[in-house]
PDB file of N, CA and C in Angstrom:
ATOM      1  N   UNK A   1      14.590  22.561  -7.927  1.00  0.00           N
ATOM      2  CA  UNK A   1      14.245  22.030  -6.646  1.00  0.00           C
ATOM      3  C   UNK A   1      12.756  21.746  -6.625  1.00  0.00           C
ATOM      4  N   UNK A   2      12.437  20.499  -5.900  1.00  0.00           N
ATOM      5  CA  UNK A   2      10.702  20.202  -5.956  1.00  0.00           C
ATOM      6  C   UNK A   2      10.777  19.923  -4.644  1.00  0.00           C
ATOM      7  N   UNK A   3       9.531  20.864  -3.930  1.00  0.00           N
ATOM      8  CA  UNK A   3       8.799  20.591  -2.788  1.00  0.00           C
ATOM      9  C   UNK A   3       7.448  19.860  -2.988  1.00  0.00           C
ATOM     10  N   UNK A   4       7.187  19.153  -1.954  1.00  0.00           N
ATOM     11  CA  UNK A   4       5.951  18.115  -1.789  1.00  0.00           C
ATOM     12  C   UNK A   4       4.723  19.054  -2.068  1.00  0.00           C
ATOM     13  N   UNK A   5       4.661  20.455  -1.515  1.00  0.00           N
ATOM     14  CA  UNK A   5       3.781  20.849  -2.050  1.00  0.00           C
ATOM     15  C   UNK A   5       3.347  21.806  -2.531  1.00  0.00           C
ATOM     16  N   UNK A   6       4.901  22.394  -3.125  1.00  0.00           N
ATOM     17  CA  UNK A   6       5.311  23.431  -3.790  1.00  0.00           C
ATOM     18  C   UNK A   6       6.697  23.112  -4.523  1.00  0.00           C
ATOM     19  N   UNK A   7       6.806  23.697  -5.609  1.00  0.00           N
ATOM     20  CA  UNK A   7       8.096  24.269  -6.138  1.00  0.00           C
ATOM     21  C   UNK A   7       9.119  25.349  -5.891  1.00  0.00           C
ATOM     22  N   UNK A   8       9.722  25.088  -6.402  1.00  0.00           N
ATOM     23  CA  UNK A   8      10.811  26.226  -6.668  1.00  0.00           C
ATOM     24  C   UNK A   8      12.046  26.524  -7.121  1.00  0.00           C
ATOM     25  N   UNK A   9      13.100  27.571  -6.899  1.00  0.00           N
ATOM     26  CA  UNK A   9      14.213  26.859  -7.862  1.00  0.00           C
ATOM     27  C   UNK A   9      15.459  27.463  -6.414  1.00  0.00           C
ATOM     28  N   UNK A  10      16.499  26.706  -7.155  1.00  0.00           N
ATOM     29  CA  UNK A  10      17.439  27.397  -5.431  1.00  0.00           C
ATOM     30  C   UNK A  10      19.237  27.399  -6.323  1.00  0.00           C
ATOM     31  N   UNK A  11      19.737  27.606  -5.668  1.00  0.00           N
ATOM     32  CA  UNK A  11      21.184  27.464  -5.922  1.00  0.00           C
ATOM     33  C   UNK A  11      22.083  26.942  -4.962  1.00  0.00           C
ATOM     34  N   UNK A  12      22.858  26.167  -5.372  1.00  0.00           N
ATOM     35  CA  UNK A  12      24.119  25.346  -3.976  1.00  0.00           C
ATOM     36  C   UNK A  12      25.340  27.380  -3.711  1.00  0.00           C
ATOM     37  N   UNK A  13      25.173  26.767  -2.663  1.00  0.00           N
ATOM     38  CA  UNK A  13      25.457  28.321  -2.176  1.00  0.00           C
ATOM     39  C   UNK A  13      27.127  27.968  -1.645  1.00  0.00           C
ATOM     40  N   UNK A  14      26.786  27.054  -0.862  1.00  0.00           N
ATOM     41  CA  UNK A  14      27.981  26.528   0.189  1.00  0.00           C
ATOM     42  C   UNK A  14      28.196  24.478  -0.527  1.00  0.00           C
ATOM     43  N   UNK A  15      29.270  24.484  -0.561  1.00  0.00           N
ATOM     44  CA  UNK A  15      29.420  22.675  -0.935  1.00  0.00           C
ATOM     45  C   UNK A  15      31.003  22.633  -0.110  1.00  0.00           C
ATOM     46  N   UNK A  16      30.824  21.567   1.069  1.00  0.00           N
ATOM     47  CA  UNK A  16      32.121  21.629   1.893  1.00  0.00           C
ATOM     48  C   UNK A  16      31.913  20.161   1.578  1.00  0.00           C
ATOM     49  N   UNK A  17      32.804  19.615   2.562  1.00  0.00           N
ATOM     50  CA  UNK A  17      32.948  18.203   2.642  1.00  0.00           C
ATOM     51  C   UNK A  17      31.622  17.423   3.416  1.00  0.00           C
ATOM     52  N   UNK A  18      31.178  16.789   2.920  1.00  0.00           N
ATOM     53  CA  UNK A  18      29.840  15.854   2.771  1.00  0.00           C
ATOM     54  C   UNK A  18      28.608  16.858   3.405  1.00  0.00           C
ATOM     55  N   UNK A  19      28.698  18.179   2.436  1.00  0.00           N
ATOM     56  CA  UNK A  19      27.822  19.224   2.965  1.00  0.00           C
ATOM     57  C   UNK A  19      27.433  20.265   1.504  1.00  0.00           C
ATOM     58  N   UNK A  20      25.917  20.124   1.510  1.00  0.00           N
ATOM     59  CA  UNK A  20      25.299  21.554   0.097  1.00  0.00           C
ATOM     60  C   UNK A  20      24.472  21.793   1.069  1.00  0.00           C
ATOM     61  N   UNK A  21      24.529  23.282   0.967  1.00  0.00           N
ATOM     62  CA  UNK A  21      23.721  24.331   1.164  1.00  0.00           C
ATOM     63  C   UNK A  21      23.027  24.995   0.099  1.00  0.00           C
ATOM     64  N   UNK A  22      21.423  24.612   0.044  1.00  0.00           N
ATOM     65  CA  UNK A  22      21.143  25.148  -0.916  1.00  0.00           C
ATOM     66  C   UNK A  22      20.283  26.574  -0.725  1.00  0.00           C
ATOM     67  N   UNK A  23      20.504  27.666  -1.820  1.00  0.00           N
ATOM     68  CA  UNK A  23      19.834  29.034  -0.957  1.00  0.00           C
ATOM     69  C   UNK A  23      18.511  28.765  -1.993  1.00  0.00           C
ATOM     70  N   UNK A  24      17.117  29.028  -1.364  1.00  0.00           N
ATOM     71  CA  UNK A  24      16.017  28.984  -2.304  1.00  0.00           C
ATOM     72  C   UNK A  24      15.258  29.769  -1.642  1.00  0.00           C
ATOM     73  N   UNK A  25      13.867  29.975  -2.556  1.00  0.00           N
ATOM     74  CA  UNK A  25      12.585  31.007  -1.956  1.00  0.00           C
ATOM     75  C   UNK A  25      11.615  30.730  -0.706  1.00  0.00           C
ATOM     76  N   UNK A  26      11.833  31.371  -0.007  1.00  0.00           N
ATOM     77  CA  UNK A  26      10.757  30.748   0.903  1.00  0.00           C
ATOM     78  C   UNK A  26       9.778  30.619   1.332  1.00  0.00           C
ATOM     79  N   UNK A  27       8.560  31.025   0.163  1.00  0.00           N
ATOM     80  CA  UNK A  27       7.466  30.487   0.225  1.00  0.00           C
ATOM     81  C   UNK A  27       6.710  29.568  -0.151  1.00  0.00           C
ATOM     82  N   UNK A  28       7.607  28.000  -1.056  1.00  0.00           N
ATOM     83  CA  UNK A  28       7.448  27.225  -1.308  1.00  0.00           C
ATOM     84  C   UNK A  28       7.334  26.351   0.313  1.00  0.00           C
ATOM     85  N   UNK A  29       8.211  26.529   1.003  1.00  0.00           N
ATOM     86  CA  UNK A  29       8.428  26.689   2.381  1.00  0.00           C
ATOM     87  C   UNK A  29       7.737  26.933   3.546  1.00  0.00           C
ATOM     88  N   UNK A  30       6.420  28.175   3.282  1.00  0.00           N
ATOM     89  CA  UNK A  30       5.784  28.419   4.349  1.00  0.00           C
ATOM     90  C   UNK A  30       4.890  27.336   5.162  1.00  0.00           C
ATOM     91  N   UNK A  31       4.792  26.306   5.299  1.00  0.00           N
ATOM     92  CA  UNK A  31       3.986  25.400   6.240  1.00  0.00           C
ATOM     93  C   UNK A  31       5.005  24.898   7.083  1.00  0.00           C
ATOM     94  N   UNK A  32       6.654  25.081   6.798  1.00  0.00           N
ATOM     95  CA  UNK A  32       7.246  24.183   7.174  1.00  0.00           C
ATOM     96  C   UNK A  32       8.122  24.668   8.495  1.00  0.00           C
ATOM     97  N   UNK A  33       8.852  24.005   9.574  1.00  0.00           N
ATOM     98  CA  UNK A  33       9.592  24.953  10.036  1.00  0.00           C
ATOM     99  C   UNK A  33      11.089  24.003  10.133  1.00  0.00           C
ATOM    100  N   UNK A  34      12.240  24.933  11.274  1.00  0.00           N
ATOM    101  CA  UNK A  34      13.350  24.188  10.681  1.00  0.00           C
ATOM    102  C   UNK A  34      13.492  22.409  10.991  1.00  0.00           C
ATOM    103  N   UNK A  35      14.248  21.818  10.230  1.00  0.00           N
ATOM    104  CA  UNK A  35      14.502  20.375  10.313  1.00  0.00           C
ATOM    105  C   UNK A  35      13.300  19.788   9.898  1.00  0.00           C
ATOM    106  N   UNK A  36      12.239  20.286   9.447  1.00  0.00           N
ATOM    107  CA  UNK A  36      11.384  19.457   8.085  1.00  0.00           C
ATOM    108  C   UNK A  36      12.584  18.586   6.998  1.00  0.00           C
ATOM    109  N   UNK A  37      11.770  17.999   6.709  1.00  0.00           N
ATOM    110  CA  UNK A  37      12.877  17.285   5.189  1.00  0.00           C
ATOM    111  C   UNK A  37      12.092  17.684   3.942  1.00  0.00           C
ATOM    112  N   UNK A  38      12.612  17.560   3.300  1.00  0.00           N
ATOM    113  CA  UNK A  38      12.377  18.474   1.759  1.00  0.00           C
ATOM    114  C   UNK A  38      13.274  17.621   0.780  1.00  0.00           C
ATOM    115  N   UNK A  39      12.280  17.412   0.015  1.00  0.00           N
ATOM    116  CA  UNK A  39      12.811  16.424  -1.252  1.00  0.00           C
ATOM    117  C   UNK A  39      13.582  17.587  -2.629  1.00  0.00           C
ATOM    118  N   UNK A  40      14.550  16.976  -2.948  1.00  0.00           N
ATOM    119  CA  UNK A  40      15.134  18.442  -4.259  1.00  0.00           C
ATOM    120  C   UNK A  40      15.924  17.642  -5.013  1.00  0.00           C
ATOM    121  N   UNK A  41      14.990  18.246  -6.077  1.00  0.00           N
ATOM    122  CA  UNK A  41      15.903  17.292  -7.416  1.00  0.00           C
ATOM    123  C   UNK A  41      16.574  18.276  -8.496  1.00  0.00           C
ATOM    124  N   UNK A  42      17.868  18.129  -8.991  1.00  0.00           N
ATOM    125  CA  UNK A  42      18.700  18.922  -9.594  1.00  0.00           C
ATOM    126  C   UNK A  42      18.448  19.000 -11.059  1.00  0.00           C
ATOM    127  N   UNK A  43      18.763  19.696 -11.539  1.00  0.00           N
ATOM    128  CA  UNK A  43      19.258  19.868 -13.257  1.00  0.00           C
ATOM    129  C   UNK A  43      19.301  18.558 -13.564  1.00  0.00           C
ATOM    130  N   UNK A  44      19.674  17.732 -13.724  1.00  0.00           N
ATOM    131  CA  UNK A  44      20.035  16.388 -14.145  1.00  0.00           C
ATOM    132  C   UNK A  44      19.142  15.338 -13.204  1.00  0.00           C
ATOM    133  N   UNK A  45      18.452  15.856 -13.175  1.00  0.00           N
ATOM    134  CA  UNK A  45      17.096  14.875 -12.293  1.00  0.00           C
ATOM    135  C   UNK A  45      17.843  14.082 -11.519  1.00  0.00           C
ATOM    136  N   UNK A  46      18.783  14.428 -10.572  1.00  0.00           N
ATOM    137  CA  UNK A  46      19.249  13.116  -9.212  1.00  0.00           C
ATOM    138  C   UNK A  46      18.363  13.764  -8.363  1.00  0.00           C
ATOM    139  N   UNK A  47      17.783  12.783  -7.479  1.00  0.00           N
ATOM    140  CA  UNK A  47      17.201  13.778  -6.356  1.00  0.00           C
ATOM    141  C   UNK A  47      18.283  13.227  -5.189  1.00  0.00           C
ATOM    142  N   UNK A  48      17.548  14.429  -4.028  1.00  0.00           N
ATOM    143  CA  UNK A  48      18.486  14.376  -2.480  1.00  0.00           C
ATOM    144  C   UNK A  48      16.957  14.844  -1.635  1.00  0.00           C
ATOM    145  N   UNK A  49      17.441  14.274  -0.416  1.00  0.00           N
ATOM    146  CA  UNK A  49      16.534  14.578   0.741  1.00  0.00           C
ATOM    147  C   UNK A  49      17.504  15.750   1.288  1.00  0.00           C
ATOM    148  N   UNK A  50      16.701  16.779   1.112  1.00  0.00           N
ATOM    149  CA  UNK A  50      17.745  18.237   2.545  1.00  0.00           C
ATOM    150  C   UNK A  50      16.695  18.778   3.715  1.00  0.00           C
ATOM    151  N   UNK A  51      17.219  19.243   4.473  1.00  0.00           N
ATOM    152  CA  UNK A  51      16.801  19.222   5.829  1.00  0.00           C
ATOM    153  C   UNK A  51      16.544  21.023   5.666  1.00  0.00           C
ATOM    154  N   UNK A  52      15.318  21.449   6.055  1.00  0.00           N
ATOM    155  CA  UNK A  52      15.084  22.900   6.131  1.00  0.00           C
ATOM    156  C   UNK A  52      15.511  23.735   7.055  1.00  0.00           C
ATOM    157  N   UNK A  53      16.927  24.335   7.117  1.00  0.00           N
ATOM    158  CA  UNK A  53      17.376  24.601   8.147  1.00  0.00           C
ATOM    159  C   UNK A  53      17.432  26.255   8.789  1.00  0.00           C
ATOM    160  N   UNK A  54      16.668  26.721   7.838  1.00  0.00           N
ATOM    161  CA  UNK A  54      16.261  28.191   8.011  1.00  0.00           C
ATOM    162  C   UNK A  54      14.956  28.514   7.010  1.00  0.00           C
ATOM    163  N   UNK A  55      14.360  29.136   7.434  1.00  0.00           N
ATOM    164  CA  UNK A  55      13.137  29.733   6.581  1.00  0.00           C
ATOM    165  C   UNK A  55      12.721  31.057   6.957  1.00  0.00           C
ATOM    166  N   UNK A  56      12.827  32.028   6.113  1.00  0.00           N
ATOM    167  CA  UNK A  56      12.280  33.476   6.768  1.00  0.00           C
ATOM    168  C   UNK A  56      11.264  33.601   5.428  1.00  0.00           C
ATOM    169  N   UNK A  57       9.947  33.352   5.944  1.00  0.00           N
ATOM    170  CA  UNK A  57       8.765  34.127   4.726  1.00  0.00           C
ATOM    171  C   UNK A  57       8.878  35.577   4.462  1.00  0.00           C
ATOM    172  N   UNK A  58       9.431  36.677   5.282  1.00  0.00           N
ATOM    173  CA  UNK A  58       9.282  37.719   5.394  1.00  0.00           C
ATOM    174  C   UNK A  58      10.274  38.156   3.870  1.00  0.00           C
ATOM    175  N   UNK A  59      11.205  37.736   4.342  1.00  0.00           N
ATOM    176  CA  UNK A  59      12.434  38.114   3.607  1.00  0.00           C
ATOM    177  C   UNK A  59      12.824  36.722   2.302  1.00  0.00           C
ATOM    178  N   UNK A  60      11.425  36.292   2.141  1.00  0.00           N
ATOM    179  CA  UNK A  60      11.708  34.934   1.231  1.00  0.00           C
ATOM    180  C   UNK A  60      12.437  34.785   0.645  1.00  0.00           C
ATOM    181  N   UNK A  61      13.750  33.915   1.610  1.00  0.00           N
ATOM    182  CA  UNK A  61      14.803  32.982   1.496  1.00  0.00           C
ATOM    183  C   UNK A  61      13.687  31.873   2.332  1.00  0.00           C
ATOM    184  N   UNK A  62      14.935  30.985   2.270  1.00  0.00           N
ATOM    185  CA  UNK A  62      15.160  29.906   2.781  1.00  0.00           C
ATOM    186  C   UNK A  62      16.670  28.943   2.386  1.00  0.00           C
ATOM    187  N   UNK A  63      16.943  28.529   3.635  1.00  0.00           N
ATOM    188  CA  UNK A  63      18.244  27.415   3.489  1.00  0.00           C
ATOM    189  C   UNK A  63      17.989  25.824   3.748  1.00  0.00           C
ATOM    190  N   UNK A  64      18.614  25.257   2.885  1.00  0.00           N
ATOM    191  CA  UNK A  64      18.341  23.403   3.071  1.00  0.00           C
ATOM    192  C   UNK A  64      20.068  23.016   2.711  1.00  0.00           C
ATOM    193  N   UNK A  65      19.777  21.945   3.761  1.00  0.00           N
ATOM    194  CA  UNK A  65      20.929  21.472   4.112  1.00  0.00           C
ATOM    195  C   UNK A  65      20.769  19.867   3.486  1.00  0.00           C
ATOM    196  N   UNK A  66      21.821  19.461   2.837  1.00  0.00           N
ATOM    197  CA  UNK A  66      21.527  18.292   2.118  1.00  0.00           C
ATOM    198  C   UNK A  66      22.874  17.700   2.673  1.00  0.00           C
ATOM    199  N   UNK A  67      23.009  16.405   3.163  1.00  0.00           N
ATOM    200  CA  UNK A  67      24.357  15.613   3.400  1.00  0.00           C
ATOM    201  C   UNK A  67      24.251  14.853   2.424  1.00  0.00           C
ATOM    202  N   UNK A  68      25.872  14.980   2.093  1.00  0.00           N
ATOM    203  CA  UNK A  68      26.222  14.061   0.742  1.00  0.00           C
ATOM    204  C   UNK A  68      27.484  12.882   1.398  1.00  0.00           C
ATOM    205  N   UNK A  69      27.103  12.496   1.940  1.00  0.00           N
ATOM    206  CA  UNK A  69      28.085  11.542   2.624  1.00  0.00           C
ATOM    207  C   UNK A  69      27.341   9.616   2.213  1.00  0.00           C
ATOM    208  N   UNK A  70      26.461   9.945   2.146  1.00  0.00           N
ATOM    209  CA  UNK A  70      25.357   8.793   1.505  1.00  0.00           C
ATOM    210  C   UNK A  70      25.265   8.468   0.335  1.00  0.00           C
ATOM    211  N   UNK A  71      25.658   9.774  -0.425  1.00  0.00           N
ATOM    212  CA  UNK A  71      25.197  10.605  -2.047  1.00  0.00           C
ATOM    213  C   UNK A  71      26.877  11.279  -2.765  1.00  0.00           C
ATOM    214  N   UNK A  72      27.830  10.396  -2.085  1.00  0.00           N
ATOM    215  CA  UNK A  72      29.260  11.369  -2.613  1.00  0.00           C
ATOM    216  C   UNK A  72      28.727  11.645  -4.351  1.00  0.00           C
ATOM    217  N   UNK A  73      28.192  11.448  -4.984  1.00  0.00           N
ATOM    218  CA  UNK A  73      28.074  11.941  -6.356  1.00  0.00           C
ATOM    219  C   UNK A  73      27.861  13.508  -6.085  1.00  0.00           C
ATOM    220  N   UNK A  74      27.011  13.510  -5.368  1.00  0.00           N
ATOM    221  CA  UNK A  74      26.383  15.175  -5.357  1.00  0.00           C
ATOM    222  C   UNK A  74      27.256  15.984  -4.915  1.00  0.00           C
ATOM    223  N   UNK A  75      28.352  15.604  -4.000  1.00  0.00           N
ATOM    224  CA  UNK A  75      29.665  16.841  -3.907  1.00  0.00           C
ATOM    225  C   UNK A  75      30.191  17.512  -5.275  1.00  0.00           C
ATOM    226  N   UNK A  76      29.883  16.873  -6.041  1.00  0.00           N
ATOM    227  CA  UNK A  76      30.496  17.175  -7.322  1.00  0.00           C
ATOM    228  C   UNK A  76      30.171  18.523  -8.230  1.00  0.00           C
ATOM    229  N   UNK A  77      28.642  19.266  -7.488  1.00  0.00           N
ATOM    230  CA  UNK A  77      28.131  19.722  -7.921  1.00  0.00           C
ATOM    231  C   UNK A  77      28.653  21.223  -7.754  1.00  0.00           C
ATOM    232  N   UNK A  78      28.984  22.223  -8.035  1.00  0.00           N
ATOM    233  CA  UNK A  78      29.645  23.384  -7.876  1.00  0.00           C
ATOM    234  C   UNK A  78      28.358  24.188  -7.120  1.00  0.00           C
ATOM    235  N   UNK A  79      29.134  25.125  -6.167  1.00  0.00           N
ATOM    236  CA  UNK A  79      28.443  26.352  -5.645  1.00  0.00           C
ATOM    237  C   UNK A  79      28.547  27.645  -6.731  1.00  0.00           C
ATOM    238  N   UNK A  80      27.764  28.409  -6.045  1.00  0.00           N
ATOM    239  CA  UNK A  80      27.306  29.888  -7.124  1.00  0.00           C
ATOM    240  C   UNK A  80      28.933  30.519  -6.026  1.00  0.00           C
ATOM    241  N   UNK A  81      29.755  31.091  -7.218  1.00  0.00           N
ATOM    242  CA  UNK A  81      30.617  32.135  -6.781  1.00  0.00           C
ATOM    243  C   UNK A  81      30.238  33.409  -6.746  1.00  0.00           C
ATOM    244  N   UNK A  82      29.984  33.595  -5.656  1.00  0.00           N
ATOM    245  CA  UNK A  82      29.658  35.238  -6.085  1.00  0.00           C
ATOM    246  C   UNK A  82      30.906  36.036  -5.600  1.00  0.00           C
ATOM    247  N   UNK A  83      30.959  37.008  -6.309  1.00  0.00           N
ATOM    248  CA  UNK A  83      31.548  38.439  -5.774  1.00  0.00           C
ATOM    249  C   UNK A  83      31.403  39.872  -5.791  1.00  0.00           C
ATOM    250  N   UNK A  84      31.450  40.153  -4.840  1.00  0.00           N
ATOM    251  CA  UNK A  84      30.446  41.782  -4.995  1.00  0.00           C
ATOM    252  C   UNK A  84      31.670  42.646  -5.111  1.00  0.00           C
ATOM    253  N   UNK A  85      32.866  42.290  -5.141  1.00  0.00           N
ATOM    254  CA  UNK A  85      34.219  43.298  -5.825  1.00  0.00           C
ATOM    255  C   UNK A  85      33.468  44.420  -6.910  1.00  0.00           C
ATOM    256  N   UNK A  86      33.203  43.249  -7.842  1.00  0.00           N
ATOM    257  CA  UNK A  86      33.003  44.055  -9.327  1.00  0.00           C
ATOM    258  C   UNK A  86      31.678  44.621  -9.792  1.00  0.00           C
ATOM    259  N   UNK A  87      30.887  44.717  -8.624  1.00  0.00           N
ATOM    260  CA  UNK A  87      29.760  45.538  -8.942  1.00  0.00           C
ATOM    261  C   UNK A  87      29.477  46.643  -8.250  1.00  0.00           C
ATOM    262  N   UNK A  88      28.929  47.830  -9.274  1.00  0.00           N
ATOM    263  CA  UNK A  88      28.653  49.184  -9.119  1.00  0.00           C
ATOM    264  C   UNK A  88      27.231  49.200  -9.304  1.00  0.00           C
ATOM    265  N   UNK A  89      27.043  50.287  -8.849  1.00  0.00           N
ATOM    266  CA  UNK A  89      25.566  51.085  -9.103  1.00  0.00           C
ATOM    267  C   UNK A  89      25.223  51.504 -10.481  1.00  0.00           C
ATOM    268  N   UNK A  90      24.040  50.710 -11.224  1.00  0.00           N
ATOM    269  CA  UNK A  90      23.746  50.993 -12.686  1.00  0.00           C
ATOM    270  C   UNK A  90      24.061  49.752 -13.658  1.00  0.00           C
ATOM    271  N   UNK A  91      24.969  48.580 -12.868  1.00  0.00           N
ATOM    272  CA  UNK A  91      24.911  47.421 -13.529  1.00  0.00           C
ATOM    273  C   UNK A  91      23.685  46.584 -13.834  1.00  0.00           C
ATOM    274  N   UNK A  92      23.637  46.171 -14.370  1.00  0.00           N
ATOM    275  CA  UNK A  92      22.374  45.242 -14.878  1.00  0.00           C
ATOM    276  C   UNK A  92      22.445  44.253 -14.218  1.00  0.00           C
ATOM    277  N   UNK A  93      20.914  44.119 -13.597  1.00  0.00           N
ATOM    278  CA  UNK A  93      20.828  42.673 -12.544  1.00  0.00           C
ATOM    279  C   UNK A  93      19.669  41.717 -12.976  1.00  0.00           C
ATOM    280  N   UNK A  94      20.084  40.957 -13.224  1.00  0.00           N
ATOM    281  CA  UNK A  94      18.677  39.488 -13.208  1.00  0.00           C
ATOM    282  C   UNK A  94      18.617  38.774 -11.619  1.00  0.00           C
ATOM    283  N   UNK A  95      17.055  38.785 -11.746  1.00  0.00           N
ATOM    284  CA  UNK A  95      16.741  37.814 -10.455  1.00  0.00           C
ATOM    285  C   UNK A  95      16.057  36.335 -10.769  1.00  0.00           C
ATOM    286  N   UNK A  96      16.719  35.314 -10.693  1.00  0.00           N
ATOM    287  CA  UNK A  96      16.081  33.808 -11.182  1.00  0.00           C
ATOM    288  C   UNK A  96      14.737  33.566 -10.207  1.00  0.00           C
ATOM    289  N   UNK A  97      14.399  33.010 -11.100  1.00  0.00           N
ATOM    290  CA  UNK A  97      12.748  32.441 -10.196  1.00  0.00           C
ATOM    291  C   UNK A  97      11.695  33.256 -10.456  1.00  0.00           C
ATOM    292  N   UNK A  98      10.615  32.795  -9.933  1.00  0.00           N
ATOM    293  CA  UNK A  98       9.312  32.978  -9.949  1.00  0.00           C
ATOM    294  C   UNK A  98       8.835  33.605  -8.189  1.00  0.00           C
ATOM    295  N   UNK A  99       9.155  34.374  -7.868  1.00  0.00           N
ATOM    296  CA  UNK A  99       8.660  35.001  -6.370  1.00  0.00           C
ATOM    297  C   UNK A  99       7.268  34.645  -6.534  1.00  0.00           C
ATOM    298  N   UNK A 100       6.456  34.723  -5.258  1.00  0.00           N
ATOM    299  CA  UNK A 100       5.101  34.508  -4.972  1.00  0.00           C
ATOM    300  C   UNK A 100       4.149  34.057  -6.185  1.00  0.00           C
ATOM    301  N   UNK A 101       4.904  32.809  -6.694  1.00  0.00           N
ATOM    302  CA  UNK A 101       4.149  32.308  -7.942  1.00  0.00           C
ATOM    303  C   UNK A 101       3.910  33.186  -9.183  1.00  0.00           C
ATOM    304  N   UNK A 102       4.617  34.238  -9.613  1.00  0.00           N
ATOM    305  CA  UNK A 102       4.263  35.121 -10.959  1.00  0.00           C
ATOM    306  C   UNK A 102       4.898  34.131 -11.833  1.00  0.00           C
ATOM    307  N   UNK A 103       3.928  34.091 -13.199  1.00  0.00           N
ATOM    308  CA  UNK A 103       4.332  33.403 -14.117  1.00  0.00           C
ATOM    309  C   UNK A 103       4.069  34.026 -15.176  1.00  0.00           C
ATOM    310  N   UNK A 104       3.400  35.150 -15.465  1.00  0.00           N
ATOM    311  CA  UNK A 104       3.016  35.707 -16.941  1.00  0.00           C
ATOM    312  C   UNK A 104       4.095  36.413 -17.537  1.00  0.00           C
ATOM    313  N   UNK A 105       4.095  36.702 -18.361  1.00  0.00           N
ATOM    314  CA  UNK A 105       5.366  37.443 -19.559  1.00  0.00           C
ATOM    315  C   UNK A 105       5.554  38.681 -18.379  1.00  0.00           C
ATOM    316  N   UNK A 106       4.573  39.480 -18.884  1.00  0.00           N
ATOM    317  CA  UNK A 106       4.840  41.033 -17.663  1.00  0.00           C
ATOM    318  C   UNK A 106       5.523  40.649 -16.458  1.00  0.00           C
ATOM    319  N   UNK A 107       5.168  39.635 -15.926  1.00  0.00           N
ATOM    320  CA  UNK A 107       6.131  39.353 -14.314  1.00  0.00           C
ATOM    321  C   UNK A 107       7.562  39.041 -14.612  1.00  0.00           C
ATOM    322  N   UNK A 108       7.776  38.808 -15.380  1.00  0.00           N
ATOM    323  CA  UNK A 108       9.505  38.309 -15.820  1.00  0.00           C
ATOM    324  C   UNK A 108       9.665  39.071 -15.919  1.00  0.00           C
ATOM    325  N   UNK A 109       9.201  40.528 -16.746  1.00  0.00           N
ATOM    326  CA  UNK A 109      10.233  41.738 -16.632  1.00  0.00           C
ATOM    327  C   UNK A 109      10.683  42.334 -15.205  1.00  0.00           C
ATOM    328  N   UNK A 110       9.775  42.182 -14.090  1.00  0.00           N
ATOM    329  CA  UNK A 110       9.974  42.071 -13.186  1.00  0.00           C
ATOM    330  C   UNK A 110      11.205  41.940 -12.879  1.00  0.00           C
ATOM    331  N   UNK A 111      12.003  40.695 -12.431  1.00  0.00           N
ATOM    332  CA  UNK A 111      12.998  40.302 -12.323  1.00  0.00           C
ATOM    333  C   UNK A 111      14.158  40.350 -13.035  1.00  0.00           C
ATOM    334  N   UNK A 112      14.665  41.860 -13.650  1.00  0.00           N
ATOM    335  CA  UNK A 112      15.323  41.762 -14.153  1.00  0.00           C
ATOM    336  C   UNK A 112      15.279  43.808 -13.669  1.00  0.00           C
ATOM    337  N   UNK A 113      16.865  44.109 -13.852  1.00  0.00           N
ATOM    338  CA  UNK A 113      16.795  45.716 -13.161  1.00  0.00           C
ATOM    339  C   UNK A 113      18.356  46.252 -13.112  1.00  0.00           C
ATOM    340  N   UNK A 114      18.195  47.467 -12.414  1.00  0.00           N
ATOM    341  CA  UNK A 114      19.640  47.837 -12.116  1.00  0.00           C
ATOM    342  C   UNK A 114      20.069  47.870 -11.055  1.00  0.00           C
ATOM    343  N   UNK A 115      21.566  47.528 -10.334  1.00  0.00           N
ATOM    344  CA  UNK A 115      21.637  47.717  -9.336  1.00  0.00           C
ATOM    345  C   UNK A 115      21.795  49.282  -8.674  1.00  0.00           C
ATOM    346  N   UNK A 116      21.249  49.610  -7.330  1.00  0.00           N
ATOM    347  CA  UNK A 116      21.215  51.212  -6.964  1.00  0.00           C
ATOM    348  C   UNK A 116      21.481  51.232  -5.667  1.00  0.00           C
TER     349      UNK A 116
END
């Protein structure tokens, strides 16, 4: 995902009919509030215009809402399945991204842990 004046990376969370929800960090985010537009371009470099439809800095998320009714290619794109059935306490967890801009080797270990 590319913001105008920030980056970041996000995942399609929700994909309904001519509807992605994408979940991303939200301090790429902080100048903005909801119904800003936000430019985001995918894995395969298509871009989409999505609409910022939640932002909490505190708790850095953020949600963007992209209509694909303009863009039917981009329905195509799968959401993250999650399921919390099969996880226990002591499983091994990765967290994607770069939080508050860390980029050095030591910060990646960071993002990576057990669940407790």
């Amino acid at each position: 995902m590319s913001v105008n004046k920030g980056r970041g990376t996000g995942l399609i969370v929700v994909n309904t009919a001519n509807k992605l929800v994408v979940r991303t960090y939200g301090h790429p985010l902080n100048e903005w509030v909801r119904g800003t537009k936000v430019g985001v371009t995918f894995h395969d470099m298509r871009d989409a215009s999505a609409e910022a439809v939640w932002v909490n800095i505190e708790k850095e998320v953020a949600l963007l809402l992209i209509d694909t009714s303009s863009n039917p290619e981009l329905s195509a794109y799968l959401a993250v399945d999650f399921s919390y059935d099969d996880v226990r306490v002591g499983d091994f967890l990765v967290a994607l991204g770069h939080p508050h801009g860390m980029r050095s080797y030591h910060d990646v270990w960071n993002n990576f842990g057990l669940v407790t």
